[in-house]
C-alpha atoms as a PDB file:
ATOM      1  CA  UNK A   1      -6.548  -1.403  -8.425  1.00  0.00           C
ATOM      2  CA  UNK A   2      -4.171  -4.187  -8.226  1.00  0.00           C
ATOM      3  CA  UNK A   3      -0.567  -3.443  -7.114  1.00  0.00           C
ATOM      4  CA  UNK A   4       1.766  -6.023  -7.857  1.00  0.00           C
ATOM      5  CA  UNK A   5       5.072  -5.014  -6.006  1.00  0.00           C
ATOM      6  CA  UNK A   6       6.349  -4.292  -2.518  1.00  0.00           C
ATOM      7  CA  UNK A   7       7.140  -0.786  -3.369  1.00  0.00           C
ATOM      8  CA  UNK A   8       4.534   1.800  -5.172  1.00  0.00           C
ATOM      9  CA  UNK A   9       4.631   5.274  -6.127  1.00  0.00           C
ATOM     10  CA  UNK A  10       0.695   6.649  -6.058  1.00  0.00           C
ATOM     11  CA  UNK A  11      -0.269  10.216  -7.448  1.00  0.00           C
ATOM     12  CA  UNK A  12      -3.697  11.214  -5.084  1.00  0.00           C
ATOM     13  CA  UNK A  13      -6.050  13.647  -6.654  1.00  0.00           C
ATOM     14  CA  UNK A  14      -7.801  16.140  -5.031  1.00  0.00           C
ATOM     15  CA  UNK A  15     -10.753  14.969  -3.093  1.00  0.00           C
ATOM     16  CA  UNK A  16      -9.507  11.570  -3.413  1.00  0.00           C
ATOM     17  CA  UNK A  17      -8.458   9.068  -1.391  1.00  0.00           C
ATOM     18  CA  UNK A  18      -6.324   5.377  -0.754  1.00  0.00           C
ATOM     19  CA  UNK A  19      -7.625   3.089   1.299  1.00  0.00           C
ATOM     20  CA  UNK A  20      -5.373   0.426   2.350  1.00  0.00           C
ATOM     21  CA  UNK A  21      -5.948  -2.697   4.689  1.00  0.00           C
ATOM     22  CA  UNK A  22      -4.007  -5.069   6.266  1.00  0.00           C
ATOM     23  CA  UNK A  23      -0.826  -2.578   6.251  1.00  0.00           C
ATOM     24  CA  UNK A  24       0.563  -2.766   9.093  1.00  0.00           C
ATOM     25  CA  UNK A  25       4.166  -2.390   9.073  1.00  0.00           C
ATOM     26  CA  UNK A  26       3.893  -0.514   6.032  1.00  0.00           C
ATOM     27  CA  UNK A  27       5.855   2.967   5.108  1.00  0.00           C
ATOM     28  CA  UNK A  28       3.832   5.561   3.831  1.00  0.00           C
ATOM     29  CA  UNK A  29       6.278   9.012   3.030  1.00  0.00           C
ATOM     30  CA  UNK A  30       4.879  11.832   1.196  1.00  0.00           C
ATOM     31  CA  UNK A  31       6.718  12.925  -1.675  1.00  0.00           C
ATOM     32  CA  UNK A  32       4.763  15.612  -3.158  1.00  0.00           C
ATOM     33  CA  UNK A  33       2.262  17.811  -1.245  1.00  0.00           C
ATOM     34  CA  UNK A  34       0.475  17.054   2.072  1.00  0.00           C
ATOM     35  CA  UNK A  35      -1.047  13.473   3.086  1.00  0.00           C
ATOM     36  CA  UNK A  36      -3.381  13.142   5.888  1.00  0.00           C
ATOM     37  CA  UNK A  37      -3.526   9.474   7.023  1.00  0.00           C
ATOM     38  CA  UNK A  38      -6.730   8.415   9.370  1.00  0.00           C
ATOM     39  CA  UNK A  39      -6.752   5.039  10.672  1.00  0.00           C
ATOM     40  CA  UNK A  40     -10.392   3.461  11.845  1.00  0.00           C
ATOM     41  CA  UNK A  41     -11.058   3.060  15.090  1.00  0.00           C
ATOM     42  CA  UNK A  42      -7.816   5.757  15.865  1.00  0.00           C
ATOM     43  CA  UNK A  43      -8.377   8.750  17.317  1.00  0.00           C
ATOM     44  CA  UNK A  44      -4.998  10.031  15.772  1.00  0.00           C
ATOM     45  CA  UNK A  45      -4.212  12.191  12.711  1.00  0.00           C
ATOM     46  CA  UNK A  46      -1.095  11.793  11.299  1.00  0.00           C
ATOM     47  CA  UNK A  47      -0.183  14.952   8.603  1.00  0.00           C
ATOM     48  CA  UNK A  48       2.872  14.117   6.832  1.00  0.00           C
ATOM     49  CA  UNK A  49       4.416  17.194   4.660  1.00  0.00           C
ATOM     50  CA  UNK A  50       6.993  16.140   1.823  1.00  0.00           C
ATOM     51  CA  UNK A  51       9.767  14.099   3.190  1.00  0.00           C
ATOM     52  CA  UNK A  52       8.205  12.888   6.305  1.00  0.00           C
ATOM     53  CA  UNK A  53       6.820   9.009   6.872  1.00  0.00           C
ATOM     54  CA  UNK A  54       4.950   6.955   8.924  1.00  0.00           C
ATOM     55  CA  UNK A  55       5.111   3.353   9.683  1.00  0.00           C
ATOM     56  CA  UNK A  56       1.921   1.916   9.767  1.00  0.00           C
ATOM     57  CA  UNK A  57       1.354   0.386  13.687  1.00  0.00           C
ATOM     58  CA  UNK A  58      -2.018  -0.963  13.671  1.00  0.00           C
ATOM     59  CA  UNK A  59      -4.097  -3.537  11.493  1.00  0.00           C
ATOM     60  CA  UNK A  60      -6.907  -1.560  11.200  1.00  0.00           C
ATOM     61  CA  UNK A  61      -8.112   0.040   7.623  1.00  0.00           C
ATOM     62  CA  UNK A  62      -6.698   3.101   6.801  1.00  0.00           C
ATOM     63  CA  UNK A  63      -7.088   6.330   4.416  1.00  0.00           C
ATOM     64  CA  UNK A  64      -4.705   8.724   2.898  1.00  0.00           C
ATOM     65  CA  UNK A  65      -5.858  11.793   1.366  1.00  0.00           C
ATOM     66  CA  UNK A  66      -4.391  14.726   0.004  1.00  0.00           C
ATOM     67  CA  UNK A  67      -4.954  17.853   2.461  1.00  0.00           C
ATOM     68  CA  UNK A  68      -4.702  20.531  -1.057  1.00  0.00           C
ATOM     69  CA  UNK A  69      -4.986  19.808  -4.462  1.00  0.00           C
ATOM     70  CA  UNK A  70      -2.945  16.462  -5.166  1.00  0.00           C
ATOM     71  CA  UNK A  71      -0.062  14.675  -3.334  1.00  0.00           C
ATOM     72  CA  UNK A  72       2.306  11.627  -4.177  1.00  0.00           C
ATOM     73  CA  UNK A  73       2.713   8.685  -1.701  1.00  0.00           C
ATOM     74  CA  UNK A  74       5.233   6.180  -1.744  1.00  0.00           C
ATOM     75  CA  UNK A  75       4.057   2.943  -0.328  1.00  0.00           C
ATOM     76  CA  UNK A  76       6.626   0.365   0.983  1.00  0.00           C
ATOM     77  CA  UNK A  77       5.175  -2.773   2.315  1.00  0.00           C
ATOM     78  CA  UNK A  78       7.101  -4.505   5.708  1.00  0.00           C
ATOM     79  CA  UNK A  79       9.110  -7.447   4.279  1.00  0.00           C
ATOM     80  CA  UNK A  80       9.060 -10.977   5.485  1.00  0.00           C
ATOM     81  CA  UNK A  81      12.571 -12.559   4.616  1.00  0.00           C
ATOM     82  CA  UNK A  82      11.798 -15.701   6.171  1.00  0.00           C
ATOM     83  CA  UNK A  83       8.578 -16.853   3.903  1.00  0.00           C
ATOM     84  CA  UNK A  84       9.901 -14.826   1.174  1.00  0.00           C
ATOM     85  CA  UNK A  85       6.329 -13.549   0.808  1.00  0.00           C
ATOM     86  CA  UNK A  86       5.529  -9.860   0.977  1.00  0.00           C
ATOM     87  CA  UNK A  87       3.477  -8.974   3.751  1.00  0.00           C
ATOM     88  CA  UNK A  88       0.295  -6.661   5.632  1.00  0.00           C
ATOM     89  CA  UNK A  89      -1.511  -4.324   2.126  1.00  0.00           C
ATOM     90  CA  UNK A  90       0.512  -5.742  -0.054  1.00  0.00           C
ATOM     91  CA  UNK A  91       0.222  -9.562   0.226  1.00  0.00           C
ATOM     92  CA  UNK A  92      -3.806  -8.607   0.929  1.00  0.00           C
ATOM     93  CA  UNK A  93      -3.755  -7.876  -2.146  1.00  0.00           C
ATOM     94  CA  UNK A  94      -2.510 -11.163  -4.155  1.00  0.00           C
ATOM     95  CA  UNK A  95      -4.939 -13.583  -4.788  1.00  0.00           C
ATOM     96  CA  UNK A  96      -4.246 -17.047  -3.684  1.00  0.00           C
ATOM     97  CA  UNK A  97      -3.109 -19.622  -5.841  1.00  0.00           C
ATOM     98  CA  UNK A  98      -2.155 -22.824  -5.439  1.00  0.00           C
ATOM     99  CA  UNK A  99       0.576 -24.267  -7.706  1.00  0.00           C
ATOM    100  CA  UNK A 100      -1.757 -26.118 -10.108  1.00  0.00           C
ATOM    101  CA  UNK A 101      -3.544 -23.061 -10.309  1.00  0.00           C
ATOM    102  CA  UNK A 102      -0.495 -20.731 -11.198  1.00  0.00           C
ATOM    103  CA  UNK A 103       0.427 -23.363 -13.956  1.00  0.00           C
ATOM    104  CA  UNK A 104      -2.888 -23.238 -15.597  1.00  0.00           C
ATOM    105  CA  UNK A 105      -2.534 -19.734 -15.722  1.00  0.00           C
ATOM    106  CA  UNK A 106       0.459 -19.915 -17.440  1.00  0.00           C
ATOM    107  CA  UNK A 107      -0.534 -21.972 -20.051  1.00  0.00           C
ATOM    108  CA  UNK A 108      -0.392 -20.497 -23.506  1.00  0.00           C
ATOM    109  CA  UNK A 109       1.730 -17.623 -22.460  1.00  0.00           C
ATOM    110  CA  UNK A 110       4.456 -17.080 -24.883  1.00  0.00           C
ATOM    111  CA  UNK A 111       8.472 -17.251 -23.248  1.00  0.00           C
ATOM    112  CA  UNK A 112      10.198 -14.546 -23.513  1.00  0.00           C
END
């Protein structure tokens, strides 16, 4: 899955789960039902019920699973004003382009 903005709203199914990487600085907050969040390598479990968050403080891969049947996450990514370039799961995520490459891609899309 491909998520193309700094903010995302993701619906978890039961015995599912979203792994992220690179998301450090990242807010996860549960809106709906239970998360659990494991990070590799951590030796911390972090339960969030709805309303709570956690800022992501480590670069290591991470899972969030629903602890019940299904839970919502919303997923902010840590902003970088400076570069103007969105950074940790989210910018992981973008492929890289160079301008050319962008422009090429471009071609034959209609303007709106």
């Amino acid at each position: 899955m491909w998520i193309n903005t700094p903010n995302a709203r993701l619906a978890i199914a039961a015995r599912r789960g979203l792994r992220l990487k690179d998301a450090r600085g990242a807010r996860l907050r549960a809106v709906q039902g239970t998360l659990w969040v494991t990070i590799d390598n951590d030796l911390r479990d972090i339960v969030l019920d709805p309303g709570e968050s956690f800022v992501v403080d480590s670069n290591q891969p991470l899972v969030v699973m629903p602890l019940g049947e299904c839970a919502t996450v919303d997923v902010k990514s840590a902003a970088q004003p400076s570069s103007g370039r969105a950074s940790g799961w989210l910018h992981a995520l973008w492929p890289r382009r160079t301008a050319g490459g962008v422009a090429q891609a471009m071609r034959g899309v209609p303007a709106a």
